[in-house]
C-alpha atoms as a PDB file:
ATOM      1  CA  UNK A   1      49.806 126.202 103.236  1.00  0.00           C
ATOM      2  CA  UNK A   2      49.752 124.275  99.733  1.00  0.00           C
ATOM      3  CA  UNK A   3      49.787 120.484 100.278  1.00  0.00           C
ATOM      4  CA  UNK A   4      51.516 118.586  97.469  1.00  0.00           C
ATOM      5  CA  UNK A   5      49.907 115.554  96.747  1.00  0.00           C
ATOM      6  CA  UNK A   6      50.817 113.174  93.728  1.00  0.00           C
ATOM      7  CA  UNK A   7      49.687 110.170  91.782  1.00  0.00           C
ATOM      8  CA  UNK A   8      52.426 108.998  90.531  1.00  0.00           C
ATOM      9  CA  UNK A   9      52.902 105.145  91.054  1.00  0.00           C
ATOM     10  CA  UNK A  10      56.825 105.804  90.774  1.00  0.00           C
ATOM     11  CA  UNK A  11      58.513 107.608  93.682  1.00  0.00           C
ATOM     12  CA  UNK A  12      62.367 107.264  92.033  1.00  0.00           C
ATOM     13  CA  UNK A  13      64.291 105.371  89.275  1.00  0.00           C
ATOM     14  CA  UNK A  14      67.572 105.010  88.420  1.00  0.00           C
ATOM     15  CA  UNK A  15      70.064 102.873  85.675  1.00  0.00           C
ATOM     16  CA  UNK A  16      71.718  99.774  87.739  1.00  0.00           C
ATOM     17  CA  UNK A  17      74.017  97.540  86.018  1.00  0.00           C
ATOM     18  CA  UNK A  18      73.782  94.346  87.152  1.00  0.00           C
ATOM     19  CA  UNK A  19      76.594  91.794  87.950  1.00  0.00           C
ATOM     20  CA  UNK A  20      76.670  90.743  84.381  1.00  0.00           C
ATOM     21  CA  UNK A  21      77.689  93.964  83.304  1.00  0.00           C
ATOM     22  CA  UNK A  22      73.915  95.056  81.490  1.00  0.00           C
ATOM     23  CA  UNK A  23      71.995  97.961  82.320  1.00  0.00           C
ATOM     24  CA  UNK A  24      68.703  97.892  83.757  1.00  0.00           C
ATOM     25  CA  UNK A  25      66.020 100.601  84.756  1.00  0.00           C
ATOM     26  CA  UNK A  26      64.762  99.864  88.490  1.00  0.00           C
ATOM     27  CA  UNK A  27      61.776 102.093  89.493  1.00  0.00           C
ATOM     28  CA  UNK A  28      60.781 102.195  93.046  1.00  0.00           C
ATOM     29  CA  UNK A  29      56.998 102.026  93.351  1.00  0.00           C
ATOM     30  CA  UNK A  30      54.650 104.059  96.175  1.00  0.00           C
ATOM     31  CA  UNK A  31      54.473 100.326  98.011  1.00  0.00           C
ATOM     32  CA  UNK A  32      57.723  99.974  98.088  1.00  0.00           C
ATOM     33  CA  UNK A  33      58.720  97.183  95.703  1.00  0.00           C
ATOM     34  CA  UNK A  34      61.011  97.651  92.905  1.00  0.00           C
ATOM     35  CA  UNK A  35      59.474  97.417  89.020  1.00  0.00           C
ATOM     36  CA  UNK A  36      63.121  96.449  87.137  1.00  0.00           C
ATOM     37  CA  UNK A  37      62.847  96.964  82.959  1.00  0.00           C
ATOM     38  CA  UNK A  38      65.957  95.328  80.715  1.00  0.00           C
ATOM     39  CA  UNK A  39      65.410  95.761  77.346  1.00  0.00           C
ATOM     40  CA  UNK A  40      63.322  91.796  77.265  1.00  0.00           C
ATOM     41  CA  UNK A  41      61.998  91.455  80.487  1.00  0.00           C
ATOM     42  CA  UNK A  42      60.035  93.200  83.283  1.00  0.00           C
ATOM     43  CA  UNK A  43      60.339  92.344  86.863  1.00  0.00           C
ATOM     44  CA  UNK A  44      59.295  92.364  90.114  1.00  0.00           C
ATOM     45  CA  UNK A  45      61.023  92.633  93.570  1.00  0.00           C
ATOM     46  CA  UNK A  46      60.448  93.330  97.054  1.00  0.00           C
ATOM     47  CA  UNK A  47      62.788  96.573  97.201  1.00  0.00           C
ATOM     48  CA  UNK A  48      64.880  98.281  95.479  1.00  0.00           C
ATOM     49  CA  UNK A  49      68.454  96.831  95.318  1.00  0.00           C
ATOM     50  CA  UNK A  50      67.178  93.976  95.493  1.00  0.00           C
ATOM     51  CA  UNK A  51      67.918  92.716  91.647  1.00  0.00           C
ATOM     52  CA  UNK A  52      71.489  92.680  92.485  1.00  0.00           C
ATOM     53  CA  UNK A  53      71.226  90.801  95.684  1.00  0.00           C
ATOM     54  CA  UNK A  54      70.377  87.104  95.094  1.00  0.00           C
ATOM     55  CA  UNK A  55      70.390  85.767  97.903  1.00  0.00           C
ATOM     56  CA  UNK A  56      68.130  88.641  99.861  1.00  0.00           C
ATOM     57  CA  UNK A  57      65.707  86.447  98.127  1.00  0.00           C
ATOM     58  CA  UNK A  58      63.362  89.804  96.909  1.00  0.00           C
ATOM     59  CA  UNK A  59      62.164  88.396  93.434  1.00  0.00           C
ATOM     60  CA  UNK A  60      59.032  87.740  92.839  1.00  0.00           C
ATOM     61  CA  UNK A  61      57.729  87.243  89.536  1.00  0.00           C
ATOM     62  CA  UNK A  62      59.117  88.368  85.526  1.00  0.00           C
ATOM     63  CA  UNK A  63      57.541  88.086  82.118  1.00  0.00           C
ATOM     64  CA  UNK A  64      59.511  88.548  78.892  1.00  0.00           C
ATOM     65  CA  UNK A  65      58.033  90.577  75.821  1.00  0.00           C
ATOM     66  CA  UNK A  66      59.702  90.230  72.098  1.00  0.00           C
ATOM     67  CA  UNK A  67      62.742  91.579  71.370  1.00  0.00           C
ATOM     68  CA  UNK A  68      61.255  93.994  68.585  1.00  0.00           C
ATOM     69  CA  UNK A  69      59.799  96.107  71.095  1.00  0.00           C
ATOM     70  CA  UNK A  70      63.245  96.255  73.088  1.00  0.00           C
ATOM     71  CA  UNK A  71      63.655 100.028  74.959  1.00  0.00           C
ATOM     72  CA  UNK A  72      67.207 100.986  75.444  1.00  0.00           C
ATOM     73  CA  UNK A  73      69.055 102.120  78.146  1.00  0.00           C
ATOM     74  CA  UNK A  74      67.925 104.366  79.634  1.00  0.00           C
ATOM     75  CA  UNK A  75      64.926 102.838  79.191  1.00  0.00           C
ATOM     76  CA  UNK A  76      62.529 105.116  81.294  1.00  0.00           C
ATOM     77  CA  UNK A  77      61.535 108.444  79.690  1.00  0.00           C
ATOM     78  CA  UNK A  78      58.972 109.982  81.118  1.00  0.00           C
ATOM     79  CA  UNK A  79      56.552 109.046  83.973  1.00  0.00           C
ATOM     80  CA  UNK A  80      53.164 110.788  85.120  1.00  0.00           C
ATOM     81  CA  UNK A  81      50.578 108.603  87.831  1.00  0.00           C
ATOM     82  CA  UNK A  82      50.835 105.184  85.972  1.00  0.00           C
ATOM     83  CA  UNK A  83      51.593 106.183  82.276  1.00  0.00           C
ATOM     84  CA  UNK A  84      55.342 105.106  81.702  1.00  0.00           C
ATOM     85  CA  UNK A  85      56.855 106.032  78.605  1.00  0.00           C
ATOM     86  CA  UNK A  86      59.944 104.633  77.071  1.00  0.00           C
ATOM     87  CA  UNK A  87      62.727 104.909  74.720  1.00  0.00           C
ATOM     88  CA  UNK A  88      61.793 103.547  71.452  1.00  0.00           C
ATOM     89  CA  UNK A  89      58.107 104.466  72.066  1.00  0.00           C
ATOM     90  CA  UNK A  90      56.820 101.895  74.263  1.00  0.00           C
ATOM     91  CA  UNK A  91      54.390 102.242  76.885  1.00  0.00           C
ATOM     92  CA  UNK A  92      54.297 100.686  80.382  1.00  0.00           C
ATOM     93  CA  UNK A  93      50.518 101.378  82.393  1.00  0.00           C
ATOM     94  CA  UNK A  94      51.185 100.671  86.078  1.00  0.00           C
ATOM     95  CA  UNK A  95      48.045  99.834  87.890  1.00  0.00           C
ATOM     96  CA  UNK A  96      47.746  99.483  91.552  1.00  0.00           C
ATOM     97  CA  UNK A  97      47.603  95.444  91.143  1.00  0.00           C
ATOM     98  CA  UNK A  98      49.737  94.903  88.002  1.00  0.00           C
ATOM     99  CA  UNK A  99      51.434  96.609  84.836  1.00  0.00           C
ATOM    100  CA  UNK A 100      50.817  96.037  80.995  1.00  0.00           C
ATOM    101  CA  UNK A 101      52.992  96.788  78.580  1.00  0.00           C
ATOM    102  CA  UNK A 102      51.769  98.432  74.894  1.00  0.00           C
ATOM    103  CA  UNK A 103      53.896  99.033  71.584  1.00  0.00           C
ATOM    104  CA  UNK A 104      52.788 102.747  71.757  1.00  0.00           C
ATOM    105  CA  UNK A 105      50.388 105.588  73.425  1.00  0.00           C
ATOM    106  CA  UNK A 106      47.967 104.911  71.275  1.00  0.00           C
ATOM    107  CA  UNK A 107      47.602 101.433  71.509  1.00  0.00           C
ATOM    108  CA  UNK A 108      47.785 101.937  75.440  1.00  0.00           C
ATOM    109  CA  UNK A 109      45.242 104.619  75.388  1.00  0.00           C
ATOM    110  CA  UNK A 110      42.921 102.001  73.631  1.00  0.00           C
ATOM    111  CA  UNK A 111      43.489  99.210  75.473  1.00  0.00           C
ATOM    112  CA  UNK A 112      44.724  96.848  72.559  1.00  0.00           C
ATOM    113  CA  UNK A 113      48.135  95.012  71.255  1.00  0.00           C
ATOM    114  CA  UNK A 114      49.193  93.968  75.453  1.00  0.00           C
ATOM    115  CA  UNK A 115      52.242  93.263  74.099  1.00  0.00           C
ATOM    116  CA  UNK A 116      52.747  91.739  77.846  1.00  0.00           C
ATOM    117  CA  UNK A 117      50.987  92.158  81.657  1.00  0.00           C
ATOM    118  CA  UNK A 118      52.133  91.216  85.235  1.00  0.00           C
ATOM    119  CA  UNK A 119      50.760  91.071  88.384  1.00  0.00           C
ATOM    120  CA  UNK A 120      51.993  93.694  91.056  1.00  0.00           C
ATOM    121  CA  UNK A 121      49.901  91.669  93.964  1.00  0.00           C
ATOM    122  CA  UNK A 122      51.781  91.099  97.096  1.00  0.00           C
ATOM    123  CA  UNK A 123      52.858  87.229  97.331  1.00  0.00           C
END
């Protein structure tokens, strides 16, 4: 019997537009919260489907990076354990406590040019 483990900090993702009518990226993450990217902000909630209900009252926390490094729908790319890359060559590194975002592999891979972090902690 082969057991299949992985290390991937994304189970799923998916495009959602939101009640404005803009498309968003929202990743569901191995704890069960929901990692939404729009092409200026990144943000937290407590589950997925949860950044177009309100009033379930799952957000938690955002943070805004500069509009140069926008990704585009669909945003996501390619995921592997924590490495997330996406369109327009950005980089997302999701950590078990909180995920940085970088202008490119290389800059991720070297730990420089945080173009901007969040915390993934529980309340």
């Amino acid at each position: 019997m082969i057991i299949e483990n992985s290390s991937d900090l994304i189970r799923t993702w998916q495009l959602v537009t939101l009640s404005d009518g803009s498309e968003v990226a929202e990743a569901e993450l191995v704890n069960g919260a929901a990692l939404v990217i729009s092409p200026d902000t990144l943000a937290l909630f407590r589950a997925p489907g949860d950044c177009n209900h309100p009033l379930r009252g799952g957000f938690l926390r955002s943070t805004t990076f500069d509009a140069e490094q926008a990704p585009e729908a669909p945003f996501i790319e390619e995921h592997r354990a924590g490495f997330v890359g996406l369109t327009g060559g950005g980089v997302l590194l999701i950590g078990l406590n909180e995920v940085r975002m970088y202008p490119g592999r290389d800059d991720a891979l070297r730990n420089r040019n945080v173009l901007c972090e969040m915390s993934l902690a529980p309340e």
